[in-house]
N, C-alpha and C. Protein backbone atom coordinates (compact mmCIF):
# COMPACT_ATOMS: atom_id res chain seq x y z
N UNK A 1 24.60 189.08 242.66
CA UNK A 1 25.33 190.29 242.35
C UNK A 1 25.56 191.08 243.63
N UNK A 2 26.65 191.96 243.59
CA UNK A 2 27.18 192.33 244.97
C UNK A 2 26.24 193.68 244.92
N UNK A 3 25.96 194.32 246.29
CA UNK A 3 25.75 195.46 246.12
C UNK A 3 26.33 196.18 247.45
N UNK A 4 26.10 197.73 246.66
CA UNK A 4 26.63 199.02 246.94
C UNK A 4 26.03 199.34 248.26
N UNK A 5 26.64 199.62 249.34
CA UNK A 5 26.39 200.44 250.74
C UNK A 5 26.90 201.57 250.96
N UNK A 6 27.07 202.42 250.30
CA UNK A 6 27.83 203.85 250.48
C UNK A 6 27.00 204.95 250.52
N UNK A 7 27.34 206.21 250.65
CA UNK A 7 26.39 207.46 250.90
C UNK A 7 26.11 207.36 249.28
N UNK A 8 24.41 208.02 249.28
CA UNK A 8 24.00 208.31 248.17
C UNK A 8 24.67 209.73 247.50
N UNK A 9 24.51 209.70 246.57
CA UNK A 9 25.20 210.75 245.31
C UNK A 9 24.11 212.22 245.47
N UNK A 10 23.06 211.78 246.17
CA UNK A 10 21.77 212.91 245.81
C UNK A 10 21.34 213.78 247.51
N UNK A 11 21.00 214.91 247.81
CA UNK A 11 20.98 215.25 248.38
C UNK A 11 19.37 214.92 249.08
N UNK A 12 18.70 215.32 249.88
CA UNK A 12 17.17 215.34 250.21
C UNK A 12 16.48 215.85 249.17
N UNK A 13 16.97 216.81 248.77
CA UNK A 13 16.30 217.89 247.89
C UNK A 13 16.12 217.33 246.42
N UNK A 14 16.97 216.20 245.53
CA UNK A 14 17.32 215.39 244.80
C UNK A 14 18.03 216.00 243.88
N UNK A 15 18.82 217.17 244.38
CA UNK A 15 20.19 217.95 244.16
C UNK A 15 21.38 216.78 243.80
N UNK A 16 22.22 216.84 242.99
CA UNK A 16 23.21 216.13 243.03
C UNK A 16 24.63 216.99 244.41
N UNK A 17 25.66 215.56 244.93
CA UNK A 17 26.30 216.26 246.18
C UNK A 17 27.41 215.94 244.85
N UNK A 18 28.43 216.69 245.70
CA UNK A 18 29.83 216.85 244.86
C UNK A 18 30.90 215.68 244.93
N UNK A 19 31.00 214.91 243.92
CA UNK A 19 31.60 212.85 244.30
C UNK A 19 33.09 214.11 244.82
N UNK A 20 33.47 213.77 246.52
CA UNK A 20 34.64 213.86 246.39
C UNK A 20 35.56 212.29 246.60
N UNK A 21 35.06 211.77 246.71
CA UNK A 21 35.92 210.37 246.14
C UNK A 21 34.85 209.29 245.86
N UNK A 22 35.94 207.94 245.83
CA UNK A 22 35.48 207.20 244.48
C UNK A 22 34.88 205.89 245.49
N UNK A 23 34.39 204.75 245.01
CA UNK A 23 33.76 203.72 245.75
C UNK A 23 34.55 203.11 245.90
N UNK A 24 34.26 202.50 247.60
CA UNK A 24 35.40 201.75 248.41
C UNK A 24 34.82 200.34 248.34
N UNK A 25 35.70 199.50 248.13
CA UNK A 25 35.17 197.95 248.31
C UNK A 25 34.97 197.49 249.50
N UNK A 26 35.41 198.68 250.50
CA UNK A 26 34.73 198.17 252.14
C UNK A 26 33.22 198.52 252.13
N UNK A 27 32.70 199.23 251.49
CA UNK A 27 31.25 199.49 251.09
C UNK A 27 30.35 198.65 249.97
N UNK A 28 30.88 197.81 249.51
CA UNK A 28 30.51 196.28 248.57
C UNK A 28 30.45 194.82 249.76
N UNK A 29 28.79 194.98 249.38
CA UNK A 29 28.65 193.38 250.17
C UNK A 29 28.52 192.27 249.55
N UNK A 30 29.18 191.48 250.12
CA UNK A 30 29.13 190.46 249.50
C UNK A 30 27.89 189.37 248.71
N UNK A 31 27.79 188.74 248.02
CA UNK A 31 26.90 188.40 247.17
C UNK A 31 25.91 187.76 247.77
N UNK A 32 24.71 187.51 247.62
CA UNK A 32 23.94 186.75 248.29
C UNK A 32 23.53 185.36 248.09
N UNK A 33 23.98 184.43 249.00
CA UNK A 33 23.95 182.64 249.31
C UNK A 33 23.31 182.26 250.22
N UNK A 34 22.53 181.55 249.71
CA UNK A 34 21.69 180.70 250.79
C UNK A 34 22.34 179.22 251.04
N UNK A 35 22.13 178.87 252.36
CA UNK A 35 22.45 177.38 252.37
C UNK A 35 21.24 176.03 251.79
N UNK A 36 22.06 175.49 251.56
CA UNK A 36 20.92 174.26 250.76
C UNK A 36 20.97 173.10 251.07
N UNK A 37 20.07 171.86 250.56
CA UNK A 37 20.23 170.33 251.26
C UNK A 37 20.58 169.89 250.03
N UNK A 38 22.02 169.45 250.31
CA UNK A 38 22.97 168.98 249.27
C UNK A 38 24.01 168.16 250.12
N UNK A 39 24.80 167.85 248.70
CA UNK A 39 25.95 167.43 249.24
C UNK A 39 27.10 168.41 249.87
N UNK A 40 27.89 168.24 250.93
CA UNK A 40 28.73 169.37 251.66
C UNK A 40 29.24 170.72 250.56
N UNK A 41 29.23 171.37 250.93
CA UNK A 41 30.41 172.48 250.63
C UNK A 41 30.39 173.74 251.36
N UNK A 42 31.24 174.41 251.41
CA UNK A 42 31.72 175.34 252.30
C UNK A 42 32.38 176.22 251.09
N UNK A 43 32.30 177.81 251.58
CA UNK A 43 33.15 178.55 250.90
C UNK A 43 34.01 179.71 252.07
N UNK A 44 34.73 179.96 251.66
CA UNK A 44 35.74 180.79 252.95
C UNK A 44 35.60 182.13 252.58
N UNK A 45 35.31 183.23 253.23
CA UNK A 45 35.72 184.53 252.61
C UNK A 45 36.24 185.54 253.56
N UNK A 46 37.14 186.59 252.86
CA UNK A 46 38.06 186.75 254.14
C UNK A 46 37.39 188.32 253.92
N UNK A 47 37.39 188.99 255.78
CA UNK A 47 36.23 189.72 256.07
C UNK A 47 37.69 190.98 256.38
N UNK A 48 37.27 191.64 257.23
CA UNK A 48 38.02 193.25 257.54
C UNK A 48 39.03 193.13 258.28
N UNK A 49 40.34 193.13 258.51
CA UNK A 49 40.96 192.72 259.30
C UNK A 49 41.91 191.49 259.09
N UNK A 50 41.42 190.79 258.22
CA UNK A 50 41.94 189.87 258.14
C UNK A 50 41.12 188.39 258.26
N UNK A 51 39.99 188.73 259.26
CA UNK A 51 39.13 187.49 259.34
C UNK A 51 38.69 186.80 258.67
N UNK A 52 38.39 185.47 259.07
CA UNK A 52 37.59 184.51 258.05
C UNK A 52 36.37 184.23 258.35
N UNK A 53 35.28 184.23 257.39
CA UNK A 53 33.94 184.18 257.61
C UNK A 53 33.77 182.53 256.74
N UNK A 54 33.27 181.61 257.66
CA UNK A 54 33.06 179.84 256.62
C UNK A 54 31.39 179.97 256.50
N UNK A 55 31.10 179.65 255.19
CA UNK A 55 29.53 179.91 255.01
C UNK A 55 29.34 178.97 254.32
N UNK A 56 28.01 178.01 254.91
CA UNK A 56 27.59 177.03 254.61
C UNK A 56 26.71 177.07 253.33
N UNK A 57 27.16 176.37 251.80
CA UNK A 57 26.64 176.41 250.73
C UNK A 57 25.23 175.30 250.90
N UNK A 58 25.78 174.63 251.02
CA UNK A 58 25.42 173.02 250.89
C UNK A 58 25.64 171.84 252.15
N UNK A 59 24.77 171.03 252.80
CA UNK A 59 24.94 170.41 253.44
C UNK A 59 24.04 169.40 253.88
N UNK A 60 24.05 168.07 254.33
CA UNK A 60 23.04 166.74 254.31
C UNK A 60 23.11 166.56 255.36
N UNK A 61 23.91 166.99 256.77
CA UNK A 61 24.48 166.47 258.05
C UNK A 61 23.64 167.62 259.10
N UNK A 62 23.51 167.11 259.91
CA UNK A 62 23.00 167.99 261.13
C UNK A 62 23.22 167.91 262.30
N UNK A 63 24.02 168.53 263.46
CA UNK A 63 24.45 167.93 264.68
C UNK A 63 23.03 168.06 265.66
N UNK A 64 22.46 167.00 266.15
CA UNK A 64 21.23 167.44 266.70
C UNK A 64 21.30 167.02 268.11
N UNK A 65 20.94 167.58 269.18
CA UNK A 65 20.99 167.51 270.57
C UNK A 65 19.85 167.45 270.65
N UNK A 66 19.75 166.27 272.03
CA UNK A 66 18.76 165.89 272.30
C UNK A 66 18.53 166.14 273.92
N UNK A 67 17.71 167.47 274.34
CA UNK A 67 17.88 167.66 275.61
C UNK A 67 17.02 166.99 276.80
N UNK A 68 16.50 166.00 276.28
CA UNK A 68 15.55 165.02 277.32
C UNK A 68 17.22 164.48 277.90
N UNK A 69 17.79 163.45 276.81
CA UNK A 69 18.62 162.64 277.16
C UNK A 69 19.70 163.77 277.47
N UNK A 70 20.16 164.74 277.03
CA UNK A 70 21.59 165.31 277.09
C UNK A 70 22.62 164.80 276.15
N UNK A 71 22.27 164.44 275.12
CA UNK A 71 22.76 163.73 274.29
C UNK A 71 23.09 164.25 272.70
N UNK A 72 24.43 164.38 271.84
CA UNK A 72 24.01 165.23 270.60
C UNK A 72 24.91 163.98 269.86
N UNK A 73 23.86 163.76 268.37
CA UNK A 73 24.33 163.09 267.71
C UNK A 73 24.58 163.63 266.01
N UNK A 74 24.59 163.23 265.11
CA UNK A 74 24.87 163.87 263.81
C UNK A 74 23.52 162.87 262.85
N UNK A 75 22.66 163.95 262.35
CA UNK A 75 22.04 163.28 261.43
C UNK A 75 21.92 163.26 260.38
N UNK A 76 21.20 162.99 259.35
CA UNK A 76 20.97 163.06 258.08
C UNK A 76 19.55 164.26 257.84
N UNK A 77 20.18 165.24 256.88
CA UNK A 77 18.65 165.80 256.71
C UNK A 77 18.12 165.38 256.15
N UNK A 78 16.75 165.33 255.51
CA UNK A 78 16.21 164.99 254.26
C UNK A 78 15.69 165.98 253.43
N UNK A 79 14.55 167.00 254.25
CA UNK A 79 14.09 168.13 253.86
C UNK A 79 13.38 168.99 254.95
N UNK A 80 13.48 170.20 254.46
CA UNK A 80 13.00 171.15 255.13
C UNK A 80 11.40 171.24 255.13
N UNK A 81 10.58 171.67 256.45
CA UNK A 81 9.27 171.10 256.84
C UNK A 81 9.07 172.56 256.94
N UNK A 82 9.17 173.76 257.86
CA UNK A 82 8.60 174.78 257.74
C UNK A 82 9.60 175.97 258.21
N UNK A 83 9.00 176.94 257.86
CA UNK A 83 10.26 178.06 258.21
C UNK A 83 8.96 179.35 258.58
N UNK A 84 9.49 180.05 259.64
CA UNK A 84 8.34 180.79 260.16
C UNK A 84 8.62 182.14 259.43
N UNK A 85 10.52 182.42 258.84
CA UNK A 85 11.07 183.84 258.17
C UNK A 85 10.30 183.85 256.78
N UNK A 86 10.25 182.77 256.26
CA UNK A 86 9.96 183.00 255.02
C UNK A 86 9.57 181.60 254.45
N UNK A 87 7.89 180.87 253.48
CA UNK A 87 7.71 180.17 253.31
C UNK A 87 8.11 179.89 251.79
N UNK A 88 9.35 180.61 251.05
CA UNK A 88 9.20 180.61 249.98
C UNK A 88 10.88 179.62 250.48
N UNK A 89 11.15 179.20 251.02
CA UNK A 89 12.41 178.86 252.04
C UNK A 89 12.29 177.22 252.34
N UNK A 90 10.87 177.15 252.58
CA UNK A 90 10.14 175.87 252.48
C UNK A 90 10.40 174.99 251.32
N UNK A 91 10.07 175.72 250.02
CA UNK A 91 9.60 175.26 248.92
C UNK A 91 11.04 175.24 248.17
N UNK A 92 11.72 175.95 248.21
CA UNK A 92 13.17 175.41 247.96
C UNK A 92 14.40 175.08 248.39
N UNK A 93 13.95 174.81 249.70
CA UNK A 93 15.15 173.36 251.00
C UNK A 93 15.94 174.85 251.35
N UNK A 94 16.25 175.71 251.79
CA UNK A 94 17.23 176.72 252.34
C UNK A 94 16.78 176.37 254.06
N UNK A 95 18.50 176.27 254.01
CA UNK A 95 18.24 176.17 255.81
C UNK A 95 18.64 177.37 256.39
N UNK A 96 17.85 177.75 257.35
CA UNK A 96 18.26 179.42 257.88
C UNK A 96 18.31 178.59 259.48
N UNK A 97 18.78 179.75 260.54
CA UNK A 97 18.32 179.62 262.00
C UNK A 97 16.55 179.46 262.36
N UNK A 98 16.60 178.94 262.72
CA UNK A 98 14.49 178.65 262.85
C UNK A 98 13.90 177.82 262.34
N UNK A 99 14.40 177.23 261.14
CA UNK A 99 13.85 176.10 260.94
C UNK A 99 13.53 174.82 260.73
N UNK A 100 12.90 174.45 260.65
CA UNK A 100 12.26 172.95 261.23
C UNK A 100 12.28 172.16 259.80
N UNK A 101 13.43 171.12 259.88
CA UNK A 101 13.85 170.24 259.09
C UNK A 101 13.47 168.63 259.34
N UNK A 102 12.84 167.73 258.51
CA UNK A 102 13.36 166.47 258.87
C UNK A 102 14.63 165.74 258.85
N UNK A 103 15.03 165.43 260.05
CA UNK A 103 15.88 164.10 259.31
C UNK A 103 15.66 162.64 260.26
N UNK A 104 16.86 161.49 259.80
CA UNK A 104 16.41 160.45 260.14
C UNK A 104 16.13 160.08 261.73
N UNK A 105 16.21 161.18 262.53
CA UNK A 105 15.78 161.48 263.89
C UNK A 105 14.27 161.74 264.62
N UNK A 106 13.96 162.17 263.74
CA UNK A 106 12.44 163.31 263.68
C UNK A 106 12.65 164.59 263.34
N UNK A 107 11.92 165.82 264.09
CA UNK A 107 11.73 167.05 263.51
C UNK A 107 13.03 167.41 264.47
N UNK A 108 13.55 168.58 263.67
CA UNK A 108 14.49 169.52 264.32
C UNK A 108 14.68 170.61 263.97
N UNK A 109 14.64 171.29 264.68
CA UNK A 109 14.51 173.12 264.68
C UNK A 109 16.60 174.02 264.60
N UNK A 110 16.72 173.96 263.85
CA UNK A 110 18.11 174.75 263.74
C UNK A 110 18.48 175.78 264.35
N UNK A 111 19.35 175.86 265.09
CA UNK A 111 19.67 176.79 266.20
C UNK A 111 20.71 177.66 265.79
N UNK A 112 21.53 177.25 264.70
CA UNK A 112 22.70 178.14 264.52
C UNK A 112 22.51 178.81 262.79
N UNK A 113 23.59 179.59 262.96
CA UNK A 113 23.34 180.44 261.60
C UNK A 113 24.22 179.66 260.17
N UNK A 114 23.85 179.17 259.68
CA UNK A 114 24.34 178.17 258.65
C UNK A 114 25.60 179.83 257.48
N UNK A 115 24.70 180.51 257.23
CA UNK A 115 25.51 181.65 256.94
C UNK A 115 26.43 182.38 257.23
N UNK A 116 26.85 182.14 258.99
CA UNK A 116 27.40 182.76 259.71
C UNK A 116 28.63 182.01 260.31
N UNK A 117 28.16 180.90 260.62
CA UNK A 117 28.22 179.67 261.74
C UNK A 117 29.50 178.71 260.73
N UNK A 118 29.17 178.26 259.52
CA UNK A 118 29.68 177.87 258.92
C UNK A 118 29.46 176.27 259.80
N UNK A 119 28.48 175.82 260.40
CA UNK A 119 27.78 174.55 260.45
C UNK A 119 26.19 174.62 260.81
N UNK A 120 26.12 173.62 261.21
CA UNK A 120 24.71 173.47 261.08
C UNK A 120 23.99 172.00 262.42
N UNK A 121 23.76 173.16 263.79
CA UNK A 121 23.48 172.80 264.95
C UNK A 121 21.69 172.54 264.71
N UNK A 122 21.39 171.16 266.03
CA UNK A 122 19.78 171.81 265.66
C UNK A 122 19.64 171.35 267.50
N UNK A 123 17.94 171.63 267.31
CA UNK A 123 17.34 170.89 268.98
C UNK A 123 16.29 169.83 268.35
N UNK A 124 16.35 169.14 269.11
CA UNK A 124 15.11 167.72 268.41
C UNK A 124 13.80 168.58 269.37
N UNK A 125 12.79 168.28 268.68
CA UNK A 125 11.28 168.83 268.78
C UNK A 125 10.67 167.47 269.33
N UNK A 126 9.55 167.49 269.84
CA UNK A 126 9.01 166.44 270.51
C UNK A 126 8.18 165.43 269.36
């Protein structure tokens, strides 16, 4: 569900202030999505201005660089191993920036914002 960012209706005092206008949908954020280990999907949403924001729903692929060799290849995830933001993140596969996923590579730590980024970069761990 979306929620409301606008000035409150109530004063310090818990006085009501006087509505002189009405709620702007530039003050409605958008809903809250996590990315997951699935099959691909992407959703597009168009931001202030005109921009486009691509936010990663779903995804099995991982571009992972390997900085011994200098080398970046694309892997397979399987599942998510630990997350230092939040361990409840662990327990139901959400990939954020920070954390440490398997795939058919070894461990890899995600570097980019799957929410933001609209892919999904990592670094291979030793």
């Amino acid at each position: 569900m979306a929620q409301w960012h606008g000035i409150s209706r109530r004063k310090p005092s818990g006085g009501r202030k006087v509505q002189a206008r009405s709620k702007r949908s530039t003050e409605i954020s958008s809903e809250k999505q996590m990315a997951l280990v699935g099959e691909p999907k992407r959703k597009i949403y168009r931001r202030t201005g005109g921009n486009t924001l691509v936010r990663v729903m779903a995804e099995n692929r991982v571009s992972i660089n390997n900085p011994k060799k200098g080398t970046t290849k694309i892997g397979k995830i399987h599942n998510v191993i630990e997350n230092e933001s939040d361990p409840n993140y662990v327990r139901r596969n959400i990939l954020v920036k920070g954390a440490v996923i398997e795939t058919d590579q070894g461990r890899v730590r995600i570097t980019s914002r799957p929410g933001k980024d609209g892919v999904i970069n990592g670094v291979l761990l030793d």
